[in-house]
Protein backbone atom coordinates (compact mmCIF):
# COMPACT_ATOMS: atom_id res chain seq x y z
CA UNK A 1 35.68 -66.02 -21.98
CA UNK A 2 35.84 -62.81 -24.21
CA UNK A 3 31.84 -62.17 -23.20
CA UNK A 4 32.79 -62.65 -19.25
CA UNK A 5 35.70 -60.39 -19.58
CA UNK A 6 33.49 -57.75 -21.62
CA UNK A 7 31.07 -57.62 -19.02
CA UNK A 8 33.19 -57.32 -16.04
CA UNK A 9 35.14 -53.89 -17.91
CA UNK A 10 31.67 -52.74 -18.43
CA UNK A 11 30.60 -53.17 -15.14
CA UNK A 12 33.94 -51.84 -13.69
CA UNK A 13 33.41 -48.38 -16.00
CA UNK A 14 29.21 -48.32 -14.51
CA UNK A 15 30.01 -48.39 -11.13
CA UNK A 16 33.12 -46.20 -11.04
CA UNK A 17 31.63 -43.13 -12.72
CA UNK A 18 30.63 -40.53 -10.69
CA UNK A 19 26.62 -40.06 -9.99
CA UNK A 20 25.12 -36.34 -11.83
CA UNK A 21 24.76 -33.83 -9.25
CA UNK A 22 21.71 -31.67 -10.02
CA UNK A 23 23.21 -28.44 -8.95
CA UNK A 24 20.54 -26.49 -6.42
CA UNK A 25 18.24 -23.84 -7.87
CA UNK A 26 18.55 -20.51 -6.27
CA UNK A 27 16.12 -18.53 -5.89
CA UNK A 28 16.62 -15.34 -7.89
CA UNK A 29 15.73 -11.56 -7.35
CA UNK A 30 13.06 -10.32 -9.27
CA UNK A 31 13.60 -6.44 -9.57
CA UNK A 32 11.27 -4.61 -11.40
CA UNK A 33 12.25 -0.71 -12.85
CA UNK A 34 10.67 2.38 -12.81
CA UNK A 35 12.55 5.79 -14.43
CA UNK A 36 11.43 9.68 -12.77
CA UNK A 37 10.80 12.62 -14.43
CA UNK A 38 14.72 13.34 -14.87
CA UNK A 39 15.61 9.44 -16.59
CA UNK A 40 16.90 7.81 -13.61
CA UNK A 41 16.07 4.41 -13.53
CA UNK A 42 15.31 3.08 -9.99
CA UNK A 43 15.13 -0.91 -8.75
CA UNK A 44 11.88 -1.97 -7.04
CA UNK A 45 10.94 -5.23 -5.23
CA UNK A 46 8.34 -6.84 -3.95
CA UNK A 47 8.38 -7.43 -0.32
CA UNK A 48 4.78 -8.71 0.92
CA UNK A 49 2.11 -7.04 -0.79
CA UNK A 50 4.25 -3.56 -1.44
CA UNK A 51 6.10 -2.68 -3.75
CA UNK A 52 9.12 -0.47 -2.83
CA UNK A 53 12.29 1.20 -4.60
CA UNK A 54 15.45 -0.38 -3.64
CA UNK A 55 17.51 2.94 -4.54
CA UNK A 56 17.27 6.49 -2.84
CA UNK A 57 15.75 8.71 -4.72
CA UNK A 58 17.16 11.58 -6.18
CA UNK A 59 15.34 13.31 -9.30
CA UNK A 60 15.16 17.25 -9.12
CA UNK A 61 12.01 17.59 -10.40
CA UNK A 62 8.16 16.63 -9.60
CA UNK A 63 6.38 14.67 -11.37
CA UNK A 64 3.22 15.57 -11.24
CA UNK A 65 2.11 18.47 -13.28
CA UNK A 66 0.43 21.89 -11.57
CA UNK A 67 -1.33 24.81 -12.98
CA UNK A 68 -1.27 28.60 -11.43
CA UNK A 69 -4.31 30.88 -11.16
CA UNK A 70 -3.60 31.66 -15.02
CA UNK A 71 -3.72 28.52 -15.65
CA UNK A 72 -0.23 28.65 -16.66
CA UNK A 73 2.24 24.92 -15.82
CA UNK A 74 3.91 25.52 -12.92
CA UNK A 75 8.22 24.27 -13.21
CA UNK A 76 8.12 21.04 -12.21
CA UNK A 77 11.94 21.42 -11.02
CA UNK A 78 13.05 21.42 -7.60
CA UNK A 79 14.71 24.60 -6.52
CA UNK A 80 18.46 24.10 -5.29
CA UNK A 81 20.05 25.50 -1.61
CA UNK A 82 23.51 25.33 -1.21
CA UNK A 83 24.75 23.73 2.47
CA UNK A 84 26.39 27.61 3.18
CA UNK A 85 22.82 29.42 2.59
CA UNK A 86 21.81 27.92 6.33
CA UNK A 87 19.44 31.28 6.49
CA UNK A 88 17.46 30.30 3.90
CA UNK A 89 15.71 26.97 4.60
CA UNK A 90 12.34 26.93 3.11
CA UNK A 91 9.78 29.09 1.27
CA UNK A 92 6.47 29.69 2.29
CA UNK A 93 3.34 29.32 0.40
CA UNK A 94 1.46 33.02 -0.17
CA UNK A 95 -2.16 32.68 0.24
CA UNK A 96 -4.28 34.77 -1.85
CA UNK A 97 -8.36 34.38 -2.13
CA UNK A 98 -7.96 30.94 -0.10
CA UNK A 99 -5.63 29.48 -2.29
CA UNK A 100 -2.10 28.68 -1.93
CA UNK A 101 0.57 29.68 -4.55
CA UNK A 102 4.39 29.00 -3.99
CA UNK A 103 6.71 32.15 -5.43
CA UNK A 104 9.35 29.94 -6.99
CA UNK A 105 8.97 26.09 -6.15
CA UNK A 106 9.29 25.37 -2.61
CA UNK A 107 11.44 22.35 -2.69
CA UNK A 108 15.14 21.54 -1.15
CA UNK A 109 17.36 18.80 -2.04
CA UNK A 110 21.15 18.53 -0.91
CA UNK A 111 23.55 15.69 -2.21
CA UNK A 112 25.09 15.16 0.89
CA UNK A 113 28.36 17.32 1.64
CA UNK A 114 31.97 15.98 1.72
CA UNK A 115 31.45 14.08 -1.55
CA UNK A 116 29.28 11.18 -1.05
CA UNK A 117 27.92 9.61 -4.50
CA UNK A 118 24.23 10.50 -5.00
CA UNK A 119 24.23 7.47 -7.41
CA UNK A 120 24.82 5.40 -3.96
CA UNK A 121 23.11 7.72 -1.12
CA UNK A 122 20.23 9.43 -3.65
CA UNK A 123 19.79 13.25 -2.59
CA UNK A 124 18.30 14.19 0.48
CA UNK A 125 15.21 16.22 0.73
CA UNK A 126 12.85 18.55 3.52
CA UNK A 127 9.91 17.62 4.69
CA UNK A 128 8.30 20.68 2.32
CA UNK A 129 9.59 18.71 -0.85
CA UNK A 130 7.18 15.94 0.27
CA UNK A 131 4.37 17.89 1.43
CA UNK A 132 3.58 20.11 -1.74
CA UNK A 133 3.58 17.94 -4.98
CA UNK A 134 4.38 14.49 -5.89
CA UNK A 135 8.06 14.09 -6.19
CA UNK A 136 8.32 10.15 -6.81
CA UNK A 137 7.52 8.67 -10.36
CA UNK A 138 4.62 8.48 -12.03
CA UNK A 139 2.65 5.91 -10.13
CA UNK A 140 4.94 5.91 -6.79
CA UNK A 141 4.45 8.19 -4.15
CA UNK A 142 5.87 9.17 -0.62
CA UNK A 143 5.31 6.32 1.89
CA UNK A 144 2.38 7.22 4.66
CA UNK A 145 3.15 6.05 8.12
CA UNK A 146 0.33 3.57 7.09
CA UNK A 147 2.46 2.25 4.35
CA UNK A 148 5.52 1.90 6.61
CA UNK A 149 2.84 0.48 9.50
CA UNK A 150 2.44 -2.29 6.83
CA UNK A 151 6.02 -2.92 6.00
CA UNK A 152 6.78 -2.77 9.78
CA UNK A 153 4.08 -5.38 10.53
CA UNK A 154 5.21 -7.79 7.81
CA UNK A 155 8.69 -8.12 8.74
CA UNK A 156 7.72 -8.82 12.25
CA UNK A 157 7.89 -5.21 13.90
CA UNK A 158 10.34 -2.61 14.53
CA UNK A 159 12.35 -5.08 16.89
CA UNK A 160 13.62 -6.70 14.08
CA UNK A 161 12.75 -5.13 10.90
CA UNK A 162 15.85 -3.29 10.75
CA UNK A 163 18.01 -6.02 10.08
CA UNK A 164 15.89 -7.04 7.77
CA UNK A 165 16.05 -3.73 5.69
CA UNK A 166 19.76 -2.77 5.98
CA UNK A 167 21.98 -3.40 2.87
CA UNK A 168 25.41 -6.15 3.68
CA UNK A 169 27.72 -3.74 1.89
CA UNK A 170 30.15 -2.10 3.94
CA UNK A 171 30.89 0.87 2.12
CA UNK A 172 27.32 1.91 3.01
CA UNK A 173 27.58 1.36 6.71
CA UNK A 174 29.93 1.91 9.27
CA UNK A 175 31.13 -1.41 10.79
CA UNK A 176 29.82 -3.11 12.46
CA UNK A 177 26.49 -3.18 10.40
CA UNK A 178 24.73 -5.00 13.52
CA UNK A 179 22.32 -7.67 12.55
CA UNK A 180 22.38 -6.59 8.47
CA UNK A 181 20.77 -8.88 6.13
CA UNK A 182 18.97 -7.34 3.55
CA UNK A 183 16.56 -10.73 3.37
CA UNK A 184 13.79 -7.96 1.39
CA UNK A 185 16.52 -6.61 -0.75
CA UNK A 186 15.07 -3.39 0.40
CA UNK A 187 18.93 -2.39 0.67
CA UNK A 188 18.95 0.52 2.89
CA UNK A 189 22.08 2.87 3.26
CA UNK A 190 23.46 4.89 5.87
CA UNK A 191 22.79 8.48 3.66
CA UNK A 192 22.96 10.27 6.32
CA UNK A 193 20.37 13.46 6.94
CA UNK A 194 21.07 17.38 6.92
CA UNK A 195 19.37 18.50 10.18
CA UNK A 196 16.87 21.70 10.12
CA UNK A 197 20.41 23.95 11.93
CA UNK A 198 21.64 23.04 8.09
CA UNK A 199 24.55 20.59 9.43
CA UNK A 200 25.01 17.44 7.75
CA UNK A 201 25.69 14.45 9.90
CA UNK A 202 25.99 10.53 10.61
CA UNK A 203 26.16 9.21 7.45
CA UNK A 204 27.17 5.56 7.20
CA UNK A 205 25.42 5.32 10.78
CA UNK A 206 21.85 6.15 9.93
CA UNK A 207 19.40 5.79 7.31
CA UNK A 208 16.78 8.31 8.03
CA UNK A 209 13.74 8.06 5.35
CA UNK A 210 10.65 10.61 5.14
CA UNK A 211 6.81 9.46 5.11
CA UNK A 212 4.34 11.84 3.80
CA UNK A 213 2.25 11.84 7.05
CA UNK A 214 2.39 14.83 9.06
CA UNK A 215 3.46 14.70 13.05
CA UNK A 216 -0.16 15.63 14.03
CA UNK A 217 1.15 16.99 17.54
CA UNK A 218 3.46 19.21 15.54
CA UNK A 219 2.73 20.19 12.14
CA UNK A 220 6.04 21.75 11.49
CA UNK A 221 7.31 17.69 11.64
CA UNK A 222 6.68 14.94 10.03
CA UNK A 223 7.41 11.54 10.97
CA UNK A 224 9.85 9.79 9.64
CA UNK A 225 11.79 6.03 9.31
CA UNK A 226 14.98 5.28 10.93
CA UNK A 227 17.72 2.41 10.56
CA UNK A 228 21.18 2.52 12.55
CA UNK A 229 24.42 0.86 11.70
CA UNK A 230 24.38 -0.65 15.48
CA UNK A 231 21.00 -2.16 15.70
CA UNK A 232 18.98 -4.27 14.00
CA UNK A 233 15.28 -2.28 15.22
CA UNK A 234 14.04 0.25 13.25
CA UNK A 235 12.66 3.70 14.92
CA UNK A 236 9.62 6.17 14.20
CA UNK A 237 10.97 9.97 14.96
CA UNK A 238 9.59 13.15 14.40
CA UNK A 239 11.36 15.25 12.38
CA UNK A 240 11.47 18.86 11.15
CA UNK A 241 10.49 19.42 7.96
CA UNK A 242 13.23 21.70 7.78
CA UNK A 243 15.54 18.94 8.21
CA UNK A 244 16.57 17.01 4.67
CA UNK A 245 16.43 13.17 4.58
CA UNK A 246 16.44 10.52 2.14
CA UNK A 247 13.11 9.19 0.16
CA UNK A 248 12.10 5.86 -0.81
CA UNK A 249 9.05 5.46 -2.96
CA UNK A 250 6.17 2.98 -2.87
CA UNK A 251 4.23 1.89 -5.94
CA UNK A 252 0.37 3.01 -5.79
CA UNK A 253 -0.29 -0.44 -6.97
């Protein structure tokens, strides 16, 4: 009797327990890092075979190192323009014996105007900051339009690619952020741009990012890479290079 009534409270305790639940695995981000010349530290991910930053840049200085005619180092530091100094946009290269120098370092950068955080928007940058030395890390450089072709192709075209690329926070964006889901964890933020008339305008409603690839119908443009707060397409434009927008890097490798 003791052994029947044993086994019935052990089978009573068996059955009434609760099954393990295996929780489900997530799939976590794998960010890599890369640092530029000034000690920022920059996340990168891999989205089909690119690798691209997943922060704006914003170092004020190249990376790459250049010699004069004296072979003396040129400053590797990126020459500052206040929003006010709208007469002064760019520097021109002097050409001397067929080669090109640049009195002072042509490069402009702006943190954008009315306070925004260049820890969250990076800086933004002309076309001529691109075009004369390497200003992404070690490694990195400027995207091409062939290496935004590429990125453009694997996401499924510019239809849809914005979407895609936009970051889900809504301090980045004006709302509504249409179609946002940041499936590459590209993360792309509405930073804004400084047009070439030296105004600085739509930020939270566009993310406007340079390529190093000349606009070959105009070579005072170059094109660049477009998202918008109200779509989920992304859009090709040509752009001044007097006009200042934001840089994401792509690893050489």
């Amino acid at each position: 009797m003791n052994k029947i009534l044993y086994l019935l409270m052990l089978s009573i305790v068996l059955f009434s327990c609760e099954p393990k639940v295996t929780p489900k695995k997530t799939n976590s981000v794998s960010f890599s890092t890369v640092k530029d010349k000034c000690g920022n530290s920059y996340n990168a991910i891999r989205i089909g075979s690119q690798t691209w930053m997943v922060d704006n840049l914003k170092t004020v200085r190249y990376s790459d190192n250049v010699f004069d005619k004296n072979h003396q180092l040129v400053s590797d530091s990126l020459r500052t323009l206040f929003p006010l100094d709208s007469s002064i946009l760019y520097r021109s290269p002097v050409n001397k014996d067929g080669v090109s120098y640049y009195p002072d370092t042509l490069a402009y950068y702006w943190r954008y105007q009315g306070g925004a955080s260049q820890r969250d928007f990076g800086r933004l940058y002309t076309g001529y900051v691109v075009e004369t030395r390497n200003v992404c890390p070690q490694g990195w450089h400027v995207p091409t339009e062939s290496d935004w072709e590429k990125l453009m192709t694997f996401l499924g075209g510019y239809e849809i690619a914005g979407g895609k690329l936009k970051s889900m926070d809504s301090t980045m964006w004006e709302i509504p952020n249409v179609g946002a889901t940041n499936s590459t964890n590209f993360t792309g933020v509405g930073g804004g741009y400084k047009t070439e008339f030296a105004s600085f305008i739509d930020q939270l409603k566009f993310g406007m990012y340079w390529s190093a690839t000349e606009d070959p119908d105009h070579n005072d443009c170059a094109f660049g890479y477009v998202l918008f707060a109200g779509s989920i397409k992304t859009y090709k434009v040509s752009k001044s290079k007097k006009a200042a927008l934001s840089i994401r890097c792509v690893s050489n490798k």
